[in-house]
C-alpha atoms as a PDB file:
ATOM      1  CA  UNK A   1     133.686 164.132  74.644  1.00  0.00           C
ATOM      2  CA  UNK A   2     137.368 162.900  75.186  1.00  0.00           C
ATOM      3  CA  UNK A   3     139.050 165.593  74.109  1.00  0.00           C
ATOM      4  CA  UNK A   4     136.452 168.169  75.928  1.00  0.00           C
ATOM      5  CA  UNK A   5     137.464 166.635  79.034  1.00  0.00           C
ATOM      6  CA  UNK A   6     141.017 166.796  78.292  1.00  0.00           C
ATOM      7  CA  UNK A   7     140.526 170.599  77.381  1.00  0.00           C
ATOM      8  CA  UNK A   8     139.017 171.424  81.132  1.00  0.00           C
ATOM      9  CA  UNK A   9     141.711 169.226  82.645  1.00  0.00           C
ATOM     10  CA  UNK A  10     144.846 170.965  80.825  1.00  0.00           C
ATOM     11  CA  UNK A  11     142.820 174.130  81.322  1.00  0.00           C
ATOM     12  CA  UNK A  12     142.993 173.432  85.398  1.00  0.00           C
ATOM     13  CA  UNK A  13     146.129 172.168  85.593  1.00  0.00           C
ATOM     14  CA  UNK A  14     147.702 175.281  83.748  1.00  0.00           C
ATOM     15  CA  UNK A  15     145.268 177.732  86.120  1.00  0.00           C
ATOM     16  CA  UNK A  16     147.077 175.618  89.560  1.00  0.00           C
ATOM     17  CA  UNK A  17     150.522 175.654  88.023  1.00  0.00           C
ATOM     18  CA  UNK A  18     150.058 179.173  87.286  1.00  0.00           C
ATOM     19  CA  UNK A  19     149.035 180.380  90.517  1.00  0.00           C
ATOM     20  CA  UNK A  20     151.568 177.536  92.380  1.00  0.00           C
ATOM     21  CA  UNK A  21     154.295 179.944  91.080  1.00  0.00           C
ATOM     22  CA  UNK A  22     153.356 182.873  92.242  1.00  0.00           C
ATOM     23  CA  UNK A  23     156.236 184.711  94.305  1.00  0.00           C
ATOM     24  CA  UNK A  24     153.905 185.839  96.555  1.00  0.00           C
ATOM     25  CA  UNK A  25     151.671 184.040  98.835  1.00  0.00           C
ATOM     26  CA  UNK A  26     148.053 185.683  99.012  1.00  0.00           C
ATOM     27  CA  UNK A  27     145.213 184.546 101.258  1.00  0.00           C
ATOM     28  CA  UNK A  28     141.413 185.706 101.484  1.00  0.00           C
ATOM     29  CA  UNK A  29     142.323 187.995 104.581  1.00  0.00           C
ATOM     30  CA  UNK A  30     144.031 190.665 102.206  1.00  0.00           C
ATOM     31  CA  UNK A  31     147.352 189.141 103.275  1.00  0.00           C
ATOM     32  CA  UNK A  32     150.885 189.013 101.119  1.00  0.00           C
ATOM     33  CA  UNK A  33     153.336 186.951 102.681  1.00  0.00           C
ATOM     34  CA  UNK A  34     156.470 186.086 100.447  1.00  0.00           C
ATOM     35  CA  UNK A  35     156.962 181.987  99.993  1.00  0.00           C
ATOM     36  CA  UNK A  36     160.190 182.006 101.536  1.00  0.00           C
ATOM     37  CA  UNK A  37     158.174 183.280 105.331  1.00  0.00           C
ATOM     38  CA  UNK A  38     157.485 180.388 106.998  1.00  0.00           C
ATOM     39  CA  UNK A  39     157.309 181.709 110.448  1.00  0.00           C
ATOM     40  CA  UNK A  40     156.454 184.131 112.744  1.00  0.00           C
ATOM     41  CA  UNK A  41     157.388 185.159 116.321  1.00  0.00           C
ATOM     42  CA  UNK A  42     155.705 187.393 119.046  1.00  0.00           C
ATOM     43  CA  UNK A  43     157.307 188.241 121.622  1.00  0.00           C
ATOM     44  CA  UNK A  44     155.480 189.125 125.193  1.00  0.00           C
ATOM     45  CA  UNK A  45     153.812 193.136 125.156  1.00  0.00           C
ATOM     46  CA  UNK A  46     154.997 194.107 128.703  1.00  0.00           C
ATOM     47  CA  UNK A  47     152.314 196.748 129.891  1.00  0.00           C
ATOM     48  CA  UNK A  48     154.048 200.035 131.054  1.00  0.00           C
ATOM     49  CA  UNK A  49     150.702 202.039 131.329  1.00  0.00           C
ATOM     50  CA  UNK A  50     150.174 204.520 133.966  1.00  0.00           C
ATOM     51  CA  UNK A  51     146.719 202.243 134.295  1.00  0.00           C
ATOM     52  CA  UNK A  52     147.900 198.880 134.378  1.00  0.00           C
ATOM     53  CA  UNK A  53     145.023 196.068 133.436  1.00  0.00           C
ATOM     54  CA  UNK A  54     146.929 193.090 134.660  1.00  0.00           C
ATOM     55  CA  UNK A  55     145.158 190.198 131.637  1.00  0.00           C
ATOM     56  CA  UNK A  56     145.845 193.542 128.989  1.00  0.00           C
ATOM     57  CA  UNK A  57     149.613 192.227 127.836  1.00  0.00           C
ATOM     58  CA  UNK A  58     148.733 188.394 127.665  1.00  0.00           C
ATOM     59  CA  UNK A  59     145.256 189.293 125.865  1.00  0.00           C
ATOM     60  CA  UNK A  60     146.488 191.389 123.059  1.00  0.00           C
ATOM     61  CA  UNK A  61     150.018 188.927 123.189  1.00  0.00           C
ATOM     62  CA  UNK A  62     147.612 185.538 122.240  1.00  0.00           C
ATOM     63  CA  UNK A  63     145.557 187.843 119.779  1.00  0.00           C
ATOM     64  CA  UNK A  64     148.507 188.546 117.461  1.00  0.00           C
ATOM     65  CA  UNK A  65     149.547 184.904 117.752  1.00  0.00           C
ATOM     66  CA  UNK A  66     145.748 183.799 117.084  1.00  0.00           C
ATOM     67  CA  UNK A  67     145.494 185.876 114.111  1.00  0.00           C
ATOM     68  CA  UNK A  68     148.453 184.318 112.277  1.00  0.00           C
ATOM     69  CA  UNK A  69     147.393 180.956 112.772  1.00  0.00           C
ATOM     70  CA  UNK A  70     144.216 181.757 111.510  1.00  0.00           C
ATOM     71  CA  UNK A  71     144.558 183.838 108.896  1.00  0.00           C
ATOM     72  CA  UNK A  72     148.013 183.100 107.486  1.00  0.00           C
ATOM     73  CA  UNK A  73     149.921 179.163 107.180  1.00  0.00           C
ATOM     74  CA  UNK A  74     153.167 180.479 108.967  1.00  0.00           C
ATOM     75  CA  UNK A  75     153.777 178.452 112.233  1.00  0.00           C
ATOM     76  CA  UNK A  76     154.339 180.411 115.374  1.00  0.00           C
ATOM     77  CA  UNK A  77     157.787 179.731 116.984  1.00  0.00           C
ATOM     78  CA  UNK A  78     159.139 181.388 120.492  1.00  0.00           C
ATOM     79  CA  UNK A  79     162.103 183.344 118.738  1.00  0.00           C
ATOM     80  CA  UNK A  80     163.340 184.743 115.473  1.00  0.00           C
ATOM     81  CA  UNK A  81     160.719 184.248 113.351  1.00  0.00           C
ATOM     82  CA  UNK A  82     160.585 185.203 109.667  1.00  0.00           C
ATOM     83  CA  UNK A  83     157.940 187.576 110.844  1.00  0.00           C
ATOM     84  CA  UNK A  84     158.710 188.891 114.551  1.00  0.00           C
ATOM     85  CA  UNK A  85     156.527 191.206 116.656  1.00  0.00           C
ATOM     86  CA  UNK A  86     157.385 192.754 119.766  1.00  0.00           C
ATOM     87  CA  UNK A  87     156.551 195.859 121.934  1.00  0.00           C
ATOM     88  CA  UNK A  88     154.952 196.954 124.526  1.00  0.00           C
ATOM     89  CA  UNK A  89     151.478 198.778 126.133  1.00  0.00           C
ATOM     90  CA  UNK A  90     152.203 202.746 126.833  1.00  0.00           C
ATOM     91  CA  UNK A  91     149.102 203.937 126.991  1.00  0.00           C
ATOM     92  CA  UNK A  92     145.461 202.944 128.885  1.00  0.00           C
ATOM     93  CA  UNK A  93     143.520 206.149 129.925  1.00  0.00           C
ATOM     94  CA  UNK A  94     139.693 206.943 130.494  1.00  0.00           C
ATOM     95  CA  UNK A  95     138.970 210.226 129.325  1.00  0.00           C
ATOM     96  CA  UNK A  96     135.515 212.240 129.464  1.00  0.00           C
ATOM     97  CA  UNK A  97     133.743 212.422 125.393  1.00  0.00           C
ATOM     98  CA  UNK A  98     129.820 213.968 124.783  1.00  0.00           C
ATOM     99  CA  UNK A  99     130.166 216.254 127.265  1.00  0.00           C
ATOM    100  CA  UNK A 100     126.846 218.478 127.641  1.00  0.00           C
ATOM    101  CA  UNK A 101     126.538 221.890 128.004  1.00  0.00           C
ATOM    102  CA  UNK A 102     126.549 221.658 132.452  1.00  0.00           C
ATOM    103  CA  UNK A 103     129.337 220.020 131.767  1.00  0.00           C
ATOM    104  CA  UNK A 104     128.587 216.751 132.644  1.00  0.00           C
ATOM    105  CA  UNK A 105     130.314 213.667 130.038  1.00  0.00           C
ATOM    106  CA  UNK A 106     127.604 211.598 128.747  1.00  0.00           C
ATOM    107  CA  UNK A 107     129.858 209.445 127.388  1.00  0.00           C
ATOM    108  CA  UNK A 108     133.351 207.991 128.519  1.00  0.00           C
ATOM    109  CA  UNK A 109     136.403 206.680 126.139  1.00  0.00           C
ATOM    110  CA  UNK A 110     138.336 203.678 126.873  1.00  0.00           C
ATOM    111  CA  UNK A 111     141.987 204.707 124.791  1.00  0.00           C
ATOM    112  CA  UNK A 112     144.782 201.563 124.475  1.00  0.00           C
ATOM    113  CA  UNK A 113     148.009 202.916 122.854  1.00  0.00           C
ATOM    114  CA  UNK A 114     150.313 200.253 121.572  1.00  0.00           C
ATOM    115  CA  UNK A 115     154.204 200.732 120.531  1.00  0.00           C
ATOM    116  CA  UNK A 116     155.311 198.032 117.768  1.00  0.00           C
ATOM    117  CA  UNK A 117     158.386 197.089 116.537  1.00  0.00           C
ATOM    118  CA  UNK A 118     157.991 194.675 113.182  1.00  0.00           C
ATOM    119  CA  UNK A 119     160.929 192.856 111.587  1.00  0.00           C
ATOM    120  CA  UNK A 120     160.661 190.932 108.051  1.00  0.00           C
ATOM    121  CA  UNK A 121     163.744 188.836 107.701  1.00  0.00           C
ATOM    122  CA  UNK A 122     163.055 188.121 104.120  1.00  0.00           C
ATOM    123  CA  UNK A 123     161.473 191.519 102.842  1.00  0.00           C
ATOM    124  CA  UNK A 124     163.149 194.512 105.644  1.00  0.00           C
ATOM    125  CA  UNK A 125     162.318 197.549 103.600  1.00  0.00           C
ATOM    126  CA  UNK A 126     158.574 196.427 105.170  1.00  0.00           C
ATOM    127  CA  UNK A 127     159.988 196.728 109.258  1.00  0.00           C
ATOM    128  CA  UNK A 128     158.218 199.371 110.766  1.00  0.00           C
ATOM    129  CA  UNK A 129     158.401 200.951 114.490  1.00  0.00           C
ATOM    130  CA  UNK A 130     155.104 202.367 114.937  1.00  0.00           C
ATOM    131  CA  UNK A 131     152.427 203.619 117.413  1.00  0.00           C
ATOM    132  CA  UNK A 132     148.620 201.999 117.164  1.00  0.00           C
ATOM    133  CA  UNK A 133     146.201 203.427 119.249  1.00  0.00           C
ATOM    134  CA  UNK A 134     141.991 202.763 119.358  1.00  0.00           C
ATOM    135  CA  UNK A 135     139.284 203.372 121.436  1.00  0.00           C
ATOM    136  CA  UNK A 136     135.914 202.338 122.702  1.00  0.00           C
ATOM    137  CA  UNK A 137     133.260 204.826 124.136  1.00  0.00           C
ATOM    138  CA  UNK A 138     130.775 203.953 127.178  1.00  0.00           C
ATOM    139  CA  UNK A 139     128.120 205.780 128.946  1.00  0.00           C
ATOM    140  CA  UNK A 140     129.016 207.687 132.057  1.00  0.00           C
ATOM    141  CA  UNK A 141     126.692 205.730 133.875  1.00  0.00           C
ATOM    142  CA  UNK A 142     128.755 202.833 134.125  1.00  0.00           C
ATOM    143  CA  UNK A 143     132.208 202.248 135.580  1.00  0.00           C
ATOM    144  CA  UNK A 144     135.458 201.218 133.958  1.00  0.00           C
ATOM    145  CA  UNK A 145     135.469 198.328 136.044  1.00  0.00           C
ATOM    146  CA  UNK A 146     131.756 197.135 134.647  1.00  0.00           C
ATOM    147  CA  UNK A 147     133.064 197.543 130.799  1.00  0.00           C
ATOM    148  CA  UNK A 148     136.081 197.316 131.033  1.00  0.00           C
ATOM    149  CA  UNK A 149     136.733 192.984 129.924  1.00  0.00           C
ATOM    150  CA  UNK A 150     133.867 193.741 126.753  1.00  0.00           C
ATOM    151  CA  UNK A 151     135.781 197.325 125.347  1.00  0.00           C
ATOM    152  CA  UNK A 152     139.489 195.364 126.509  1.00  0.00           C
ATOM    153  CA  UNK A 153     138.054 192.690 123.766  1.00  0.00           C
ATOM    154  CA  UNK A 154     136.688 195.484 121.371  1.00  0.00           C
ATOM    155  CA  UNK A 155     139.653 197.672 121.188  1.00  0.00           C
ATOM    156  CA  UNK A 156     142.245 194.212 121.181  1.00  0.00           C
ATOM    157  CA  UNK A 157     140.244 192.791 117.755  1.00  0.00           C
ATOM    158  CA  UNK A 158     140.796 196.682 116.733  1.00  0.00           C
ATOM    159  CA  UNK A 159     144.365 196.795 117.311  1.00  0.00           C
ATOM    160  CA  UNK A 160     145.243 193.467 115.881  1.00  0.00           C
ATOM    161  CA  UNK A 161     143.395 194.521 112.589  1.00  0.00           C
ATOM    162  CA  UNK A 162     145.366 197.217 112.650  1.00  0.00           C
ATOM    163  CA  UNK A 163     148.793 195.498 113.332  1.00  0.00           C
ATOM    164  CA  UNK A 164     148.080 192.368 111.142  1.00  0.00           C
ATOM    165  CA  UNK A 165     147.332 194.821 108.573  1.00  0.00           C
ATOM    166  CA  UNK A 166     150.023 197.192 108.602  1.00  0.00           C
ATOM    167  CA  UNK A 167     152.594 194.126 108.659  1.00  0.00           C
ATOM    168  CA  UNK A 168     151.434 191.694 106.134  1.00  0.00           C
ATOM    169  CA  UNK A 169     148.022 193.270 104.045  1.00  0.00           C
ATOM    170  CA  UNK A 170     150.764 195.544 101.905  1.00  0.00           C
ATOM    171  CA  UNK A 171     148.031 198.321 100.520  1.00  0.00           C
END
């Protein structure tokens, strides 16, 4: 029985020492972040829209932040992190989608266009400059102004997934 036990502890210890070295820190959120990332910075996404909702650039600012707290162990700092985010809003327009044959729109989309600029100190062939852009449809029987905090919170969790993703998820 001695040596059994033994056998299942060398076994375990060998399984954590294994995975302790990996060079590449993995977490259940499809994330790869390299050991030697311990930080990550976002800077403020200034809203230049034509249609400017005035909570947009502080909503979709936190969400970045919240993600990597939750779903990754790098700290957020103000500035120059291993990991740094910044951009801005170009893009918030309603446009007319479903539209019947008296052409009249059943349905309206809600479009949020995002410009991102992502720097890896530790790993730059992954910095990318890039465009993200998603949408939320409503009914034509409600205003923007009725929908518009929900789909603001849709199409944020949509763009962050996207974002998060293209950054650190590396497939």
């Amino acid at each position: 029985m001695n040596n059994r036990l033994l056998n299942i502890l060398f076994i375990g210890l060998t399984i954590v020492l294994i995975t302790s070295s990996c060079a590449v820190k993995y977490s259940f959120t499809g994330a790869s972040i390299p050991p030697e990332s311990k930080t990550v910075s976002v800077k403020y996404f200034n809203n230049i829209s034509p249609n400017i909702d005035p909570s947009l650039s502080q909503t979709l600012t936190e969400a970045v932040k919240n993600r990597f707290v939750s779903q990754t162990s790098l700290a957020v700092v103000q500035n120059d992190g291993d990991l740094n985010f910044e951009g801005q809003i170009t893009n918030s327009t309603v446009t007319p989608v479903a539209i019947q044959g008296n052409q009249y729109a059943l349905q309206n989309r809600l479009t949020i266009t995002v410009q991102v600029k992502f720097t890896n100190k530790n790993n730059p062939e992954l910095n990318f400059s890039k465009s993200f852009s998603e949408y939320e449809d409503f009914p034509s029987t409600q205003t923007l102004l009725q929908v518009q905090s929900s789909l603001t919170t849709l199409i944020v969790d949509k763009l962050v997934d996207d974002i998060f993703n293209q950054a650190v998820a590396n497939w």
